[in-house]
C-alpha atoms as a PDB file:
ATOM      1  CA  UNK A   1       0.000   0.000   0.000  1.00  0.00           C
ATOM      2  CA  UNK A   2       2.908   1.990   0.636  1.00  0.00           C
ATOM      3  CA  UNK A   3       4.641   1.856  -2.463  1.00  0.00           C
ATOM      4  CA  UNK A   4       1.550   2.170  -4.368  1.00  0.00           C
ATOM      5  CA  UNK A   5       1.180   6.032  -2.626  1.00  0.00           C
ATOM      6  CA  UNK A   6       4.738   6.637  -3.601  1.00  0.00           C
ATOM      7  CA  UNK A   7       4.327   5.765  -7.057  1.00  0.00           C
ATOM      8  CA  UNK A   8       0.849   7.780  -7.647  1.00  0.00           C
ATOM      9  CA  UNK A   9       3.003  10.457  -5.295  1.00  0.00           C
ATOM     10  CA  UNK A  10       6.217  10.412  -7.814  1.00  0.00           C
ATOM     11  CA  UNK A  11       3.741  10.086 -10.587  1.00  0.00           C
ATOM     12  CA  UNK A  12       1.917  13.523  -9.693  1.00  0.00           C
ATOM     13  CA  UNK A  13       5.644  15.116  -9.192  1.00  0.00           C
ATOM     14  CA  UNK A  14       6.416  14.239 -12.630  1.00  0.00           C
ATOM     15  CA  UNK A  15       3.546  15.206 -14.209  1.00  0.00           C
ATOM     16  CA  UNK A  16       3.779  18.619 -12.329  1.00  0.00           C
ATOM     17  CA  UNK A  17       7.596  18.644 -13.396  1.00  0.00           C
ATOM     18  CA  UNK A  18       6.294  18.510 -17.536  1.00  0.00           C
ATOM     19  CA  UNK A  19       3.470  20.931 -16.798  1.00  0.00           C
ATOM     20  CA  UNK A  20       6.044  23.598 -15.324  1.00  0.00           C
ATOM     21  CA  UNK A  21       8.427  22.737 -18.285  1.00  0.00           C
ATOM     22  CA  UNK A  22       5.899  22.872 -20.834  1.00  0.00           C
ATOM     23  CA  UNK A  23       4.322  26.722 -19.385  1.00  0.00           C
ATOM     24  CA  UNK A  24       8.041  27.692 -19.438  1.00  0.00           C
ATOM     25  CA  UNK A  25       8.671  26.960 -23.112  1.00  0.00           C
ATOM     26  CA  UNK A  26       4.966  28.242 -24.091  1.00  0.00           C
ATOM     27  CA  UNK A  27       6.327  31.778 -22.139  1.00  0.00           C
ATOM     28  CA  UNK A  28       9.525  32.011 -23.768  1.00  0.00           C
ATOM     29  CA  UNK A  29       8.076  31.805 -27.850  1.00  0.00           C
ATOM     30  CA  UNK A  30       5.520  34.046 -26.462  1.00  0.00           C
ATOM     31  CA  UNK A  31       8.125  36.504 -25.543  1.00  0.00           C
ATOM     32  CA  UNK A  32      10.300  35.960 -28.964  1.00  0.00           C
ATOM     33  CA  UNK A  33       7.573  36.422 -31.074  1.00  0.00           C
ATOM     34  CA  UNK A  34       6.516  39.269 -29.636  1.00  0.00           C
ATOM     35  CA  UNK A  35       9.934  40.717 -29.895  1.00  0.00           C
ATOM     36  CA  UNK A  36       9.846  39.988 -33.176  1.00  0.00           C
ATOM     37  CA  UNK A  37       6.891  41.179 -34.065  1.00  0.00           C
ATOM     38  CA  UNK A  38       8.840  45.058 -34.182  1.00  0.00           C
ATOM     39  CA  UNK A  39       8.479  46.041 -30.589  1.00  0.00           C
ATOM     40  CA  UNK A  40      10.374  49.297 -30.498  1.00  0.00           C
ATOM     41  CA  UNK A  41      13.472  49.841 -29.164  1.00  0.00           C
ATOM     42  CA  UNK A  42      14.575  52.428 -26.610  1.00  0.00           C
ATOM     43  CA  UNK A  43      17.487  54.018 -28.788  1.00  0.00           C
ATOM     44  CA  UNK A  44      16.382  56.970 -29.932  1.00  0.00           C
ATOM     45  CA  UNK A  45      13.848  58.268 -27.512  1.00  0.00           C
ATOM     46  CA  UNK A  46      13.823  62.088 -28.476  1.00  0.00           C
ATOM     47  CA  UNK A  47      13.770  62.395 -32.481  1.00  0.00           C
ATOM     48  CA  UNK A  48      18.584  63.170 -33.216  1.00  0.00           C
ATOM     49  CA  UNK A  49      17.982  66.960 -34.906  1.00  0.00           C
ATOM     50  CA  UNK A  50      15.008  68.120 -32.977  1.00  0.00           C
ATOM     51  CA  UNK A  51      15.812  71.400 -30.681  1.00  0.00           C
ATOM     52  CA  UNK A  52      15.205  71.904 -27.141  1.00  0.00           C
ATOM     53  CA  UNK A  53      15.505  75.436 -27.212  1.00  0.00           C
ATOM     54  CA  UNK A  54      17.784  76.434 -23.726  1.00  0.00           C
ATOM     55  CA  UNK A  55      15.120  79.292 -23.325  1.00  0.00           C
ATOM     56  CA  UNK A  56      12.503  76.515 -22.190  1.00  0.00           C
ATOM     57  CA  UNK A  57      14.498  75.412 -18.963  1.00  0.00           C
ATOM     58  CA  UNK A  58      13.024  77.754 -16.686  1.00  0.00           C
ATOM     59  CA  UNK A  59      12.650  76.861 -13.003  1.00  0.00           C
ATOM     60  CA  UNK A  60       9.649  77.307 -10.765  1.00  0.00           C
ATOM     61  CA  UNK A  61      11.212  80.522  -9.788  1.00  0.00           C
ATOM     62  CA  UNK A  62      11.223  81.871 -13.586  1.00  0.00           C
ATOM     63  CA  UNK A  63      15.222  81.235 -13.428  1.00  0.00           C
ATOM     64  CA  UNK A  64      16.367  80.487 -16.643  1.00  0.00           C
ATOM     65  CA  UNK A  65      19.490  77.267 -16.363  1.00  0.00           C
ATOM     66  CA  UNK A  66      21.204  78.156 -19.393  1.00  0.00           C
ATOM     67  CA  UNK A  67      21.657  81.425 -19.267  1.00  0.00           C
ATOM     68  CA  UNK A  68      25.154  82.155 -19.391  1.00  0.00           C
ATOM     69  CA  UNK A  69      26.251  78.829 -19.648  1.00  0.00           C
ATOM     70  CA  UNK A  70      28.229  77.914 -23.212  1.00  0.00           C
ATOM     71  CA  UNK A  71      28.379  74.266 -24.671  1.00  0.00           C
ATOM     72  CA  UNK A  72      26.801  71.487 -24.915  1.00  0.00           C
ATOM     73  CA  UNK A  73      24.100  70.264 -22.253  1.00  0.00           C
ATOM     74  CA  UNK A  74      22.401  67.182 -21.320  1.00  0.00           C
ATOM     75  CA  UNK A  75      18.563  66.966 -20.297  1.00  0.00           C
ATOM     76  CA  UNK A  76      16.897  63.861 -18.510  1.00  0.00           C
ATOM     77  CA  UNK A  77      13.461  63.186 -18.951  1.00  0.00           C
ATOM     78  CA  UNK A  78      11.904  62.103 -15.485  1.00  0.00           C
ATOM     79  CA  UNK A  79       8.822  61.110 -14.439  1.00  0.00           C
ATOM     80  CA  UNK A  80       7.601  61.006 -10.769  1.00  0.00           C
ATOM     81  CA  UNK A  81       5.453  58.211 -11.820  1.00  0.00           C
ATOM     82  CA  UNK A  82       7.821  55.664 -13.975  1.00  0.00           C
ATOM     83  CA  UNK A  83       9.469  53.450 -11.433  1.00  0.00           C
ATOM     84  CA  UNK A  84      12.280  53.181 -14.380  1.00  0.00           C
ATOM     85  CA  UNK A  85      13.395  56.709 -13.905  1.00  0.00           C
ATOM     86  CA  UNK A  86      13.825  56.214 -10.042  1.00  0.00           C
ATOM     87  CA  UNK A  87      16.086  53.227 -10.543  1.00  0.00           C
ATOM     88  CA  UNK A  88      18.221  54.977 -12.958  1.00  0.00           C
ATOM     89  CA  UNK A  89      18.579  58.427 -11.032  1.00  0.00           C
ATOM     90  CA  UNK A  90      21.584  56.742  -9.406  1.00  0.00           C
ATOM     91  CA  UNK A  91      23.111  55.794 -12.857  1.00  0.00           C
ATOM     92  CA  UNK A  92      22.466  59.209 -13.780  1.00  0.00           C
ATOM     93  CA  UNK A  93      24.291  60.632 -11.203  1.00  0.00           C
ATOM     94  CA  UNK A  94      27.559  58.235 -12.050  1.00  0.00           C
ATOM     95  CA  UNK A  95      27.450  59.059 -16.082  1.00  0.00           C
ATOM     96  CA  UNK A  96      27.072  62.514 -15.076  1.00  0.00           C
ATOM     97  CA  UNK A  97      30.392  62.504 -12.751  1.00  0.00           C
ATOM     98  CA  UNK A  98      32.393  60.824 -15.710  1.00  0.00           C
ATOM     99  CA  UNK A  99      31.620  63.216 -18.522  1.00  0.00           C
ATOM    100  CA  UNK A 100      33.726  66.586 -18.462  1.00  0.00           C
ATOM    101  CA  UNK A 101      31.987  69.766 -18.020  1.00  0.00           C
ATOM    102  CA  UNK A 102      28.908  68.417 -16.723  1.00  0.00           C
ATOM    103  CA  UNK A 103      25.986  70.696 -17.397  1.00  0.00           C
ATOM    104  CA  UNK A 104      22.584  68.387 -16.816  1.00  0.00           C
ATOM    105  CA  UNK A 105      18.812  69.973 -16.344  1.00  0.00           C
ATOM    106  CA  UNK A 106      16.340  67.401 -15.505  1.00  0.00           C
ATOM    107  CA  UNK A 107      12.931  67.884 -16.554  1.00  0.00           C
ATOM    108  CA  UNK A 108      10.828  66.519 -13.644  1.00  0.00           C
ATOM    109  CA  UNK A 109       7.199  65.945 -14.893  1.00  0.00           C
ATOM    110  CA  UNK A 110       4.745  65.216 -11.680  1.00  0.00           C
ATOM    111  CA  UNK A 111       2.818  67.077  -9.741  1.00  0.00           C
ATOM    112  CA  UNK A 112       1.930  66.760  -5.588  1.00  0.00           C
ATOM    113  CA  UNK A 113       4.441  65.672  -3.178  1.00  0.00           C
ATOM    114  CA  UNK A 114       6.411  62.835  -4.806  1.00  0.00           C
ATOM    115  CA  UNK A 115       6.944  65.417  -7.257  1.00  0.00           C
ATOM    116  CA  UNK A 116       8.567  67.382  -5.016  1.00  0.00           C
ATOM    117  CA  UNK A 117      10.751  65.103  -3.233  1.00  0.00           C
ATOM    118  CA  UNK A 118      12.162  63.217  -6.971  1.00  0.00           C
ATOM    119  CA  UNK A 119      12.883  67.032  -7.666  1.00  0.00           C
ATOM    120  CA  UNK A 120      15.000  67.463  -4.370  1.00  0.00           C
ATOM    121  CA  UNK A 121      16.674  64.186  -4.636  1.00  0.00           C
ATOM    122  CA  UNK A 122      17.860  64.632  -8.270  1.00  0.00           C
ATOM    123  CA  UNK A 123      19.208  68.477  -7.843  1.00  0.00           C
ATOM    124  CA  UNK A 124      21.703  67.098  -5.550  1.00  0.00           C
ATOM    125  CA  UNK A 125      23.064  66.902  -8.928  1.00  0.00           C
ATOM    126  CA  UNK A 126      21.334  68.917 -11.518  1.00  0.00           C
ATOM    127  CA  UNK A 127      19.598  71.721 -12.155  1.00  0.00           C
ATOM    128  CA  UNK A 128      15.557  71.040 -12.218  1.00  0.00           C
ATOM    129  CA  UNK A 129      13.361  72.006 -13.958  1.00  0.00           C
ATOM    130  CA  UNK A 130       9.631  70.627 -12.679  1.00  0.00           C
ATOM    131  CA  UNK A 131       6.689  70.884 -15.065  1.00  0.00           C
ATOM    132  CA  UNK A 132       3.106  69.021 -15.041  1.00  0.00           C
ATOM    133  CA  UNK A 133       1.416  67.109 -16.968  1.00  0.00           C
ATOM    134  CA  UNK A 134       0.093  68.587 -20.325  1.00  0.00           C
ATOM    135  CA  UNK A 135       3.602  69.816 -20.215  1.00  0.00           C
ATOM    136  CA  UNK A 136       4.719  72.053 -23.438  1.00  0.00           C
ATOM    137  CA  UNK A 137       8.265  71.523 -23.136  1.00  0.00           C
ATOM    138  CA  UNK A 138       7.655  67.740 -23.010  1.00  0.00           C
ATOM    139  CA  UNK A 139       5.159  67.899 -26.015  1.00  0.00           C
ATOM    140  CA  UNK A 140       7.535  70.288 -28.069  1.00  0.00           C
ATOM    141  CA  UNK A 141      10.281  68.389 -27.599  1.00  0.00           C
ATOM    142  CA  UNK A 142       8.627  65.219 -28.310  1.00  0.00           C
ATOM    143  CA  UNK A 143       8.996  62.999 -25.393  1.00  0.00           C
ATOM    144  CA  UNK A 144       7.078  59.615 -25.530  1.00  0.00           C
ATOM    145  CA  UNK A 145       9.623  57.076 -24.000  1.00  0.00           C
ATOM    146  CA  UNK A 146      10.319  57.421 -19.889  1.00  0.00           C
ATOM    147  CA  UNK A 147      13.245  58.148 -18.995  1.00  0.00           C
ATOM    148  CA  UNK A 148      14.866  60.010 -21.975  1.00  0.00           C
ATOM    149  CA  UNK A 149      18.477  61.177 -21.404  1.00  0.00           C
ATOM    150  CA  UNK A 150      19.554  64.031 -24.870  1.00  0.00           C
ATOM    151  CA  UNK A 151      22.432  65.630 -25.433  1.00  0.00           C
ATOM    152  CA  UNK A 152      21.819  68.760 -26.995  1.00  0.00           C
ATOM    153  CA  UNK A 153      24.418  70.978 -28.083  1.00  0.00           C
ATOM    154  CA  UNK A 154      24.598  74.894 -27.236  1.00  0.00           C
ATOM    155  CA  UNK A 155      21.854  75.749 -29.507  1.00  0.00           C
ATOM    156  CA  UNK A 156      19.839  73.082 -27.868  1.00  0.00           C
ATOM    157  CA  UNK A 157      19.423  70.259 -31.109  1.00  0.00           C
ATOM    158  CA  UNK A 158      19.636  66.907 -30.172  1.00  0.00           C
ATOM    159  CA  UNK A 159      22.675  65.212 -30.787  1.00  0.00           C
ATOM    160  CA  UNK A 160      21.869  62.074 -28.605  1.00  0.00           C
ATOM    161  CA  UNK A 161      19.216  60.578 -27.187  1.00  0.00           C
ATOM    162  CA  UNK A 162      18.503  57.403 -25.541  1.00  0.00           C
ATOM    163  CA  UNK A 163      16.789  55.921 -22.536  1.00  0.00           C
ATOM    164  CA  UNK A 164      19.246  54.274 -20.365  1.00  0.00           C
ATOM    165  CA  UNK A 165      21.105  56.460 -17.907  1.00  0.00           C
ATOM    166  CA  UNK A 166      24.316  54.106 -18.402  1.00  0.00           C
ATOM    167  CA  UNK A 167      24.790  55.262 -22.239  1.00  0.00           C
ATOM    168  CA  UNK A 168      26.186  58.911 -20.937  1.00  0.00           C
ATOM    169  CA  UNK A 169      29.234  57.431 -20.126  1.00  0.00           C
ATOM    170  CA  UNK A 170      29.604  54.866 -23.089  1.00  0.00           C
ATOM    171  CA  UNK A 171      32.016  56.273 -25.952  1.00  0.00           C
ATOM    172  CA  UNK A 172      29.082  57.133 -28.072  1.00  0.00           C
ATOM    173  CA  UNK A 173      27.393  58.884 -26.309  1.00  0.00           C
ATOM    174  CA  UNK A 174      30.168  61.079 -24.779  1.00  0.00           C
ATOM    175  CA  UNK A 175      32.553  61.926 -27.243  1.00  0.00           C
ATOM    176  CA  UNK A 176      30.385  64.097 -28.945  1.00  0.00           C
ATOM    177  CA  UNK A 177      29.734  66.208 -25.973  1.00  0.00           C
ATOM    178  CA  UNK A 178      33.915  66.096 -25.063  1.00  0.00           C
ATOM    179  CA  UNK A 179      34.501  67.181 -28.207  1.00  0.00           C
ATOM    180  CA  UNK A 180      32.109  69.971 -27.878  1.00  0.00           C
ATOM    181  CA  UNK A 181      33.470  71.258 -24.835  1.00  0.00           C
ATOM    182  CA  UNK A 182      36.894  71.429 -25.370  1.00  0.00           C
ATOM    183  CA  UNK A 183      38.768  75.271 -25.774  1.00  0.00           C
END
């Protein structure tokens, strides 16, 4: 009697085993064909050419960032309410440190409270520049993908743009702007 439970027991397990094996494989093709099927990727997130013009940074105090300041700049895209751009503020922060000259404004789209605190917590290391939804900047500028990270030169057109806080310090991405910058 007891080996009979064992084997039904063992049985069960095995059958449980192919089940989990079998929803696995069904998940993965899911997943590659609907890669395949042209999702988009996050390169380009803000349209290379477009202009940010440096007269739309203005702070909630009518301060204008760029004023005065020559060169190439950097904007990130950051939304209070896109749990990606909270996990990358900290990669932010470390491409920032590693590209000379560093002259970052990050837009800050949310309103309330959280708004307020993301906007403290990233000018620890950048100017801000906080604006709500409806935004015109964000609309003029043509920001769909969250977070967006452009390097503009001094005129403000895009030279860069991508969506991973890690690509400011990749070769690519920064060579541009140290070539910009130097006397």
């Amino acid at each position: 009697m007891m080996g009979t439970l064992a084997g039904v027991a063992l049985l069960f397990s095995l059958a449980a085993l192919a089940l989990s094996f079998a929803v696995a494989r069904r998940v993965t093709v899911v997943l590659k064909h609907i890669q395949e099927k042209g999702t988009p990727k996050r390169q380009n997130t803000v349209e290379i050419g477009s202009v940010l013009s440096p007269s739309d940074l203005v702070g909630s105090d009518g301060s204008r960032f760029r004023n005065g300041k020559a060169g190439p700049f950097i904007v990130a895209f950051l939304s209070v309410e896109c749990s990606g751009c909270r996990a990358q503020v900290a990669e932010l922060k470390k491409g920032i440190i590693r590209v000379p000259g560093p002259r970052l404004v990050s837009v800050v789209l949310g309103e309330g409270e959280a708004a307020e605190s993301f906007a403290s917590e990233v000018a620890s290391f950048s100017d801000v520049v906080r604006v709500g939804y409806g935004s015109k900047l964000v609309s003029d500028v043509g920001v769909t993908v969250w977070p967006s990270f452009v390097l503009c030169d001094e005129a403000g057109k895009v030279l860069r743009s991508t969506g991973r806080a890690d690509e400011l310090s990749s070769q690519e991405f920064s060579a541009p702007f140290n070539e910009l910058i130097r006397p």
